[in-house]
Protein backbone atom coordinates (compact mmCIF):
# COMPACT_ATOMS: atom_id res chain seq x y z
CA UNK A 1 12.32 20.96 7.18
CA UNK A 2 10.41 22.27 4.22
CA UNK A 3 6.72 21.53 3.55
CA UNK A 4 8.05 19.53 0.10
CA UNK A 5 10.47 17.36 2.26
CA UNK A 6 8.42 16.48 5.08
CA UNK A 7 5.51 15.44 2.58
CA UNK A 8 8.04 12.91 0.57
CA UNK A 9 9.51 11.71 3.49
CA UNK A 10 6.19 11.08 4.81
CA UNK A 11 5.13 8.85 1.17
CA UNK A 12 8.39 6.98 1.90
CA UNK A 13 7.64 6.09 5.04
CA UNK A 14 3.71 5.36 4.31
CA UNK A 15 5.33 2.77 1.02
CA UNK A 16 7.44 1.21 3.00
CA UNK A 17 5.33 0.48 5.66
CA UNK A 18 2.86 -0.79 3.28
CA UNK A 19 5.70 -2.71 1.40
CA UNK A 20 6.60 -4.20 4.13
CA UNK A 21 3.02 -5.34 5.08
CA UNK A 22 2.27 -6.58 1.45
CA UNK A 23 5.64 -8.64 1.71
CA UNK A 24 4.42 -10.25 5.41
CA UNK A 25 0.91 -10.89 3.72
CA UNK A 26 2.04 -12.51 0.45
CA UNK A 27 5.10 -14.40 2.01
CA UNK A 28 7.46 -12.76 -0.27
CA UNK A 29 9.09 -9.47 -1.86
CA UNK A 30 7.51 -11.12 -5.95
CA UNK A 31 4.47 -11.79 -4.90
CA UNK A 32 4.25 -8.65 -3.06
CA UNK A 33 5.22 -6.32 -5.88
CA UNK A 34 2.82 -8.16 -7.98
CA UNK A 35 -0.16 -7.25 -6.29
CA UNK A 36 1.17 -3.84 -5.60
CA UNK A 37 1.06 -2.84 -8.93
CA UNK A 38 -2.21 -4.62 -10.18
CA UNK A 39 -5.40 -2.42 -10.07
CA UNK A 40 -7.92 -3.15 -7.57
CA UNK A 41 -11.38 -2.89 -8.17
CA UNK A 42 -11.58 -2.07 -3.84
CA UNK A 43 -9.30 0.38 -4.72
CA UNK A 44 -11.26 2.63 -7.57
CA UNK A 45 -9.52 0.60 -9.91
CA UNK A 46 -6.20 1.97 -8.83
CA UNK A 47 -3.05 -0.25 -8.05
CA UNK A 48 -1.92 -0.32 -4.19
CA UNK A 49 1.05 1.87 -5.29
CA UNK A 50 -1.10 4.36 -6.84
CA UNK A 51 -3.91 4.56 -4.22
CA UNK A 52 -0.75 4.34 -1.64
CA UNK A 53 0.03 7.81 -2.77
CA UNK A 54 -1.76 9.91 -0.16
CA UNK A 55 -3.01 9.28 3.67
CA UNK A 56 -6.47 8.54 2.70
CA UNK A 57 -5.62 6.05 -0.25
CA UNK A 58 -2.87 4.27 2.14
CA UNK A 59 -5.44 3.48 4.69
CA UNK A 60 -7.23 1.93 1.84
CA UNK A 61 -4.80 -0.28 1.09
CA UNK A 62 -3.87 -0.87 4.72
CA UNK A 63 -7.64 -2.02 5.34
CA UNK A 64 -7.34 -3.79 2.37
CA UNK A 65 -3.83 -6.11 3.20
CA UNK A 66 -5.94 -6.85 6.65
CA UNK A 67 -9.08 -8.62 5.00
CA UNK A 68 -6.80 -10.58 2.91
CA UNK A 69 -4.02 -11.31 5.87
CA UNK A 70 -7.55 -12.13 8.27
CA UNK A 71 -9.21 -14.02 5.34
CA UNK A 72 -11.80 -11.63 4.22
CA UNK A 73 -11.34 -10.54 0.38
């Protein structure tokens, strides 16, 4: 597999993890994409599906989907 494929299929699998997360958090798929792709002040200002982009930007917004799942935003 080529350097190029293995990093997409590696955002792919990082979004929809993270998709999938948002949707349990939020309750549903709408509500989920909304906050996705509203900037976040925790985030640099980014949206989730910006900062989402890389590994370290992910965890971000990992961390972040925890506080608000556990109560803590």
């Amino acid at each position: 597999m080529s350097e190029r494929k293995h990093d997409d299929s590696a955002e792919d699998n990082r979004a929809a993890r993270l998709i999938a997360q948002a949707e349990a958090v939020f309750g549903n798929a709408e509500s989920a994409r909304r906050w996705l792709r509203k900037p976040k002040k925790q985030l640099s200002g980014l949206s989730p599906n910006e900062a989402m982009q890389d590994e370290r930007g992910a965890a971000l917004v990992d961390q972040l989907l925890t506080r608000i799942d556990s109560g803590y935003f």
